[in-house]
Every structure is written in C-alpha cells, then in structure tokens.
N, C-alpha and C. Protein backbone atom coordinates (compact mmCIF):
# COMPACT_ATOMS: atom_id res chain seq x y z
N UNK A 1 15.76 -3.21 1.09
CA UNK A 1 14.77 -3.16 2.14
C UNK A 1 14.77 -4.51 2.84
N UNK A 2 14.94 -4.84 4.17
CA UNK A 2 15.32 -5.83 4.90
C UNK A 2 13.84 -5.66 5.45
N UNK A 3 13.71 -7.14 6.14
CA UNK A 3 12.05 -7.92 6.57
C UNK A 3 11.91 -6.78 7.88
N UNK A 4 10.38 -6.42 7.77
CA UNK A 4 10.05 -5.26 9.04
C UNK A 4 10.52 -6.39 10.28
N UNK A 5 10.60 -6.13 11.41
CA UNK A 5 10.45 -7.06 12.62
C UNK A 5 9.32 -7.00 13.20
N UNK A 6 8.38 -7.81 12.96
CA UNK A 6 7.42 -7.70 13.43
C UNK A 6 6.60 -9.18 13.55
N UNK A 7 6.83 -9.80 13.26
CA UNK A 7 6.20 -11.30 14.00
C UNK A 7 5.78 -11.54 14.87
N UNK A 8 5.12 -11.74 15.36
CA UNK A 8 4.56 -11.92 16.72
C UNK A 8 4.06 -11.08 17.39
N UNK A 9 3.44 -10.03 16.45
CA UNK A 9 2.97 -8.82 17.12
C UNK A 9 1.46 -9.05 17.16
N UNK A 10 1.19 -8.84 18.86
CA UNK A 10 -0.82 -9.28 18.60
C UNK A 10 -1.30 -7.98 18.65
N UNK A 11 -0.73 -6.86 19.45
CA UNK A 11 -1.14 -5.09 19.44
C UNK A 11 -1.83 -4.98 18.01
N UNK A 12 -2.89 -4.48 18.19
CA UNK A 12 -3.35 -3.75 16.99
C UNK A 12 -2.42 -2.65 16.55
N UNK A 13 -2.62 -2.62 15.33
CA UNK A 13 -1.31 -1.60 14.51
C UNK A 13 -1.72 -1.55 13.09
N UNK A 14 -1.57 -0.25 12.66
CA UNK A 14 -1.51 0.64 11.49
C UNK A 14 -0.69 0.80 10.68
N UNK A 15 -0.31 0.99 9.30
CA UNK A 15 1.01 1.96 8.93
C UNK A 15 0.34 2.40 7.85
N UNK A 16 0.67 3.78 8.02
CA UNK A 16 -0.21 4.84 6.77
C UNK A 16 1.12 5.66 6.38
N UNK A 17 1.06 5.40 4.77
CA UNK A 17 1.76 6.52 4.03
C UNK A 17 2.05 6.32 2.90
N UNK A 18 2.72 6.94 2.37
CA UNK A 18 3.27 6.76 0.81
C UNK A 18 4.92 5.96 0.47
N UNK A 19 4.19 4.85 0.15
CA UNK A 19 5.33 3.65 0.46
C UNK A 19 6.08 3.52 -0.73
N UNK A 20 6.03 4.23 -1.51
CA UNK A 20 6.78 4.44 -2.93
C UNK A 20 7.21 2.93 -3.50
N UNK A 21 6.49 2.25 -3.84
CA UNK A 21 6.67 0.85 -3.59
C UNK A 21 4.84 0.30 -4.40
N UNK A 22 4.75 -0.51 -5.50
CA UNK A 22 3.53 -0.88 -5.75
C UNK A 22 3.15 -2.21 -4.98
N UNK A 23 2.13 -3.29 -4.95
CA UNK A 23 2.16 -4.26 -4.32
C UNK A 23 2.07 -5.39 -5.37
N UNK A 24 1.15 -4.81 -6.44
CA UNK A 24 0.74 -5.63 -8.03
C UNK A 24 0.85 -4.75 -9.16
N UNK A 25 0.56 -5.27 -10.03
CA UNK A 25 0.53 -4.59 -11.09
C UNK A 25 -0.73 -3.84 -11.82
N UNK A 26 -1.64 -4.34 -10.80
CA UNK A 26 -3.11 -3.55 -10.93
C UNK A 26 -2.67 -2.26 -10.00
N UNK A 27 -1.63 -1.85 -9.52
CA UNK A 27 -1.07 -0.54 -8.78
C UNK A 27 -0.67 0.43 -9.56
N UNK A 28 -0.43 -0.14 -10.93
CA UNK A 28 0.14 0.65 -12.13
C UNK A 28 -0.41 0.85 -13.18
N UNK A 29 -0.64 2.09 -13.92
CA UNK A 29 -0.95 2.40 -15.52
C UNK A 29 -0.08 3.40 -15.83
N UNK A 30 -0.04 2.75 -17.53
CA UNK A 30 1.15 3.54 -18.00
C UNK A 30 2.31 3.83 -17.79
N UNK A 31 3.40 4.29 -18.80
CA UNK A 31 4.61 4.69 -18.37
C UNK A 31 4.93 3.65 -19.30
N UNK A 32 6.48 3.46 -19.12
CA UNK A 32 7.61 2.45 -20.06
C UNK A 32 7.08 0.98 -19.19
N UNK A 33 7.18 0.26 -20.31
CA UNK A 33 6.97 -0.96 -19.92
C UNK A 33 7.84 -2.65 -18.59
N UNK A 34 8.85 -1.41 -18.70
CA UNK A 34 10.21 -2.16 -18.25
C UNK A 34 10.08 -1.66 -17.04
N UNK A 35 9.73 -2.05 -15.53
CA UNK A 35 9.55 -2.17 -14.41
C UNK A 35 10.71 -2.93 -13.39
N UNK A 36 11.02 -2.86 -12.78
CA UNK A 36 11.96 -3.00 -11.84
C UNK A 36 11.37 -3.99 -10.82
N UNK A 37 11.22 -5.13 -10.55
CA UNK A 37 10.39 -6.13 -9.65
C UNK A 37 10.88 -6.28 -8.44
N UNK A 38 12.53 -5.76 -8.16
CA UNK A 38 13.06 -5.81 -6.83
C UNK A 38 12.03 -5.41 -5.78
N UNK A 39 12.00 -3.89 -5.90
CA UNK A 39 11.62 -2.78 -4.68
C UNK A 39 9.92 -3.61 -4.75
N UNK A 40 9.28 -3.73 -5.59
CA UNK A 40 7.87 -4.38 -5.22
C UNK A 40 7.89 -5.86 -4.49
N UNK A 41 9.03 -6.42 -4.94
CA UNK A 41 9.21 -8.16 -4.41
C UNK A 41 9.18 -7.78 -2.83
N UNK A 42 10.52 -6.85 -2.31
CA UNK A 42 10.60 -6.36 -1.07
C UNK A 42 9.68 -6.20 -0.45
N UNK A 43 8.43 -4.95 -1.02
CA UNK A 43 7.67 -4.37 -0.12
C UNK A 43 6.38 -5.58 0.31
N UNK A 44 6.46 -6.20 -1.33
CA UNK A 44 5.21 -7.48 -0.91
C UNK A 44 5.78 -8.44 0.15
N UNK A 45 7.19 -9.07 0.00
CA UNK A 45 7.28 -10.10 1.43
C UNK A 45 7.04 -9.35 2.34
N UNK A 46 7.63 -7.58 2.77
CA UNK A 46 7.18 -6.99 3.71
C UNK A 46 5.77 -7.32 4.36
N UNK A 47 4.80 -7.22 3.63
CA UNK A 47 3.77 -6.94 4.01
C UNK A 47 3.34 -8.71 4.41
N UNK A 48 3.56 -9.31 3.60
CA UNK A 48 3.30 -10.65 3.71
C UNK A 48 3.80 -11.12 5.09
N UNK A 49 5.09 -10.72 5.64
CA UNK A 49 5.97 -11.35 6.61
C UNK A 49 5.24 -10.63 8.09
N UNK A 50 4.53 -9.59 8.25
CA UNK A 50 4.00 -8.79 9.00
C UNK A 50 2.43 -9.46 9.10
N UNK A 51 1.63 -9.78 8.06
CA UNK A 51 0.63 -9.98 8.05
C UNK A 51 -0.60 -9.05 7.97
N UNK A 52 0.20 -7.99 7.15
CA UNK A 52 -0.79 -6.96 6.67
C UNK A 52 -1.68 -7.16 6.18
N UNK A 53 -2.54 -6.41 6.42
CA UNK A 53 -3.93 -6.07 5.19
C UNK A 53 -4.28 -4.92 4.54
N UNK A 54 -4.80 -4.61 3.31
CA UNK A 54 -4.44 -3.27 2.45
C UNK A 54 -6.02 -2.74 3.25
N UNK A 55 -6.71 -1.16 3.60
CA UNK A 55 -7.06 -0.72 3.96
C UNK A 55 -8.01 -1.03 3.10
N UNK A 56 -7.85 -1.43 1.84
CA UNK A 56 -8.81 -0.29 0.82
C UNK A 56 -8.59 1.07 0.49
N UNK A 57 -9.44 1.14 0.07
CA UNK A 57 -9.69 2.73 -0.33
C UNK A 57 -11.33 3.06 -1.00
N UNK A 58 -11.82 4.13 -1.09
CA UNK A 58 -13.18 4.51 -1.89
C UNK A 58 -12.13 6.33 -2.57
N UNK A 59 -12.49 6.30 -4.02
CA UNK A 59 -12.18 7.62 -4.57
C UNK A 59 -10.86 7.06 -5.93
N UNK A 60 -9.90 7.91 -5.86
CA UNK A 60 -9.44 7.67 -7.42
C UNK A 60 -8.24 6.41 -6.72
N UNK A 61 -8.31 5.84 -7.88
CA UNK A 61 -7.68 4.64 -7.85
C UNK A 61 -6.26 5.23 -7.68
N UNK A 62 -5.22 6.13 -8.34
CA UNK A 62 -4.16 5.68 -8.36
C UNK A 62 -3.72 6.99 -7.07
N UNK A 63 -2.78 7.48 -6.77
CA UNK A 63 -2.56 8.72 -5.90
C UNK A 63 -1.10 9.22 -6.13
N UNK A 64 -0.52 9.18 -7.13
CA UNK A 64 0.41 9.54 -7.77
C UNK A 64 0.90 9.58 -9.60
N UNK A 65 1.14 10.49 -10.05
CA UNK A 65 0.95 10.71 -11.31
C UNK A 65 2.33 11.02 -11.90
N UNK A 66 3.01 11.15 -13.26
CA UNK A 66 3.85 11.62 -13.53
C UNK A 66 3.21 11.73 -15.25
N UNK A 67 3.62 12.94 -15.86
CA UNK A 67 3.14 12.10 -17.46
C UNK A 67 2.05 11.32 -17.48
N UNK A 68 2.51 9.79 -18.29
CA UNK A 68 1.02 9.15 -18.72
C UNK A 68 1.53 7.95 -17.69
N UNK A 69 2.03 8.11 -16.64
CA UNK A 69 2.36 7.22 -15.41
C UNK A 69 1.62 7.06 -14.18
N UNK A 70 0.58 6.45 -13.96
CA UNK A 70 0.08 6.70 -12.22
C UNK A 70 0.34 5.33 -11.96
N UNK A 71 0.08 5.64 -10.48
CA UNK A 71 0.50 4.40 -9.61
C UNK A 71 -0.33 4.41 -8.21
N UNK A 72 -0.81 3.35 -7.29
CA UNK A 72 -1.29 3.74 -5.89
C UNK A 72 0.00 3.51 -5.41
N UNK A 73 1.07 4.81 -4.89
CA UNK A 73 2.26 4.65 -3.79
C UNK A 73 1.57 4.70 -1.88
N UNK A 74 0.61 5.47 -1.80
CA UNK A 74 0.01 5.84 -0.87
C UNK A 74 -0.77 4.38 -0.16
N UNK A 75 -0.96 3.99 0.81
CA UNK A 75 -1.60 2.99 1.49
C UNK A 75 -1.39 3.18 2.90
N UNK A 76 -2.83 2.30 3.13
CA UNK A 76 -3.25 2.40 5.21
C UNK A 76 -2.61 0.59 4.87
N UNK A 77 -2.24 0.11 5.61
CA UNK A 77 -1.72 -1.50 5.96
C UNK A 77 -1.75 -1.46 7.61
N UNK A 78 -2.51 -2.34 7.87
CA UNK A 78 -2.79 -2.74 9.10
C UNK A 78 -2.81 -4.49 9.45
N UNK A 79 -2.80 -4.22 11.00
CA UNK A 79 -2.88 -6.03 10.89
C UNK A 79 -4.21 -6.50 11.33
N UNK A 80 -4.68 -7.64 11.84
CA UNK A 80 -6.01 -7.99 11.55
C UNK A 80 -6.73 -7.84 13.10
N UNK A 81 -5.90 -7.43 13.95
CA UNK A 81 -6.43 -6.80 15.12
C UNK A 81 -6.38 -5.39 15.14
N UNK A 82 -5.78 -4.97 14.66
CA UNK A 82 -6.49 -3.48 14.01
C UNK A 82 -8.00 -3.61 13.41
N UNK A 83 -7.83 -4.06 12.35
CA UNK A 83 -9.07 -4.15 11.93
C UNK A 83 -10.10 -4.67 12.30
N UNK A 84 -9.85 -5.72 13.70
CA UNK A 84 -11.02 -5.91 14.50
C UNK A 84 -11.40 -5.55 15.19
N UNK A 85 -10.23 -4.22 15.73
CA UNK A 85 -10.81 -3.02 16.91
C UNK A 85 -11.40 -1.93 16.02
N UNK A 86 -11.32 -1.66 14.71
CA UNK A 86 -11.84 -0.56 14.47
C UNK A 86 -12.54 -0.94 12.75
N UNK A 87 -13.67 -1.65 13.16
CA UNK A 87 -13.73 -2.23 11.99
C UNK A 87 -15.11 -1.02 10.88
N UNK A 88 -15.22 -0.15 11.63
CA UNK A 88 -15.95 1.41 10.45
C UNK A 88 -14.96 2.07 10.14
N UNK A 89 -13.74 1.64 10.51
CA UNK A 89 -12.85 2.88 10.11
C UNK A 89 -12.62 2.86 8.07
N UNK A 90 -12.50 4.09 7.57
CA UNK A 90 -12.24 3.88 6.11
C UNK A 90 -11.34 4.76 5.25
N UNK A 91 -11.11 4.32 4.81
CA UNK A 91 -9.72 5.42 3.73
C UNK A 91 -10.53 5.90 2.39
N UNK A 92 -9.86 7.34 2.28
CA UNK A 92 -10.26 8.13 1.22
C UNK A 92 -9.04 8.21 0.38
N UNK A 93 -9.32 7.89 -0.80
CA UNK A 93 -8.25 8.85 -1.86
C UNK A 93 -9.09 10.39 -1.82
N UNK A 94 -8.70 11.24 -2.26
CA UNK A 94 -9.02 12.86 -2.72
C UNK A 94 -8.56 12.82 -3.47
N UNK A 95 -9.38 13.69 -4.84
CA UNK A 95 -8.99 13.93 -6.05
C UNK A 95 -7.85 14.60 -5.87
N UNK A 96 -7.18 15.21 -6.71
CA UNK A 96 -6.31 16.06 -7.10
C UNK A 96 -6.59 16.84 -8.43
N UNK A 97 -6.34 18.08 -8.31
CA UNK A 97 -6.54 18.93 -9.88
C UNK A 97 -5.03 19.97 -10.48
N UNK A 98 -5.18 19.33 -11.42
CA UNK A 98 -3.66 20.01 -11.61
C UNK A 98 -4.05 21.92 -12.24
C-alpha cells in the first residue's frame, strides 16, 4: 500500500468503508497471537500522511468477526475540515445477529 496523495488538500473530505486494515491494537480481540504489523504500519502512515481523523463510532465496538476473532475493519476517516463543516454528523455501528 503506497502513501494516499493527498497533502495539501484543504476541501473537506470523507472516506467511509471497510479498510480491512486495524489502526491499534485496541482494534483487535482474539484470534492467534501472531499479527502481521506491515498492512497496519501502512494503513496508520496512511492516515497519518493525509491527516485523518477516526469518526468515532456509538454501538458495538468491533464490526467484523470470525471464530473468537473480531476486529473494527469498518471506519468513517475524515479530515479536519470535514469535520468543521459538519460537526453533528455521527457514525453508528449496528449490531449484527448471527
């Protein structure tokens, strides 16, 4: 995963989705202990090099499951003129029921 291009961007801007990618390790419970730090190193300078900010969220912490594995893959990342044009806006997790 190569650096987004985005520097110098003053436009307010969004990116919502499931980034298959954690940011910390408070993103993760459970599973094998042996983790892979590349793809998270990536996505964090990503976000760092852009000047993102994590949305938040209100509802279940993680939004992907496998076994005794969850993780938050799902995230709103915006930059900080986003968030000063739309500063009631808010993110939901939704449960899920298997």
């Amino acid at each position: 995963m190569g650096l987004l291009k985005c520097s110098g961007m003053t436009s307010p801007w969004v990116i919502i989705g499931d980034f298959n990618a954690i940011l910390d390790d408070q993103d993760r419970q459970g599973g094998s202990s042996h983790l892979s730090t590349i793809g998270r190193r990536a996505f964090h300078e990503n976000v760092e090099w852009c000047g993102l900010l994590d949305g938040g969220h209100k509802g279940p912490k993680f939004t992907w499951q496998r076994g005794n594995l969850q993780e938050r893959l799902d995230r709103v990342l915006m930059n900080e003129a986003w968030r000063l044009r739309f500063p009631r806006a808010k993110v939901s997790h939704l449960f899920f029921y298997k």
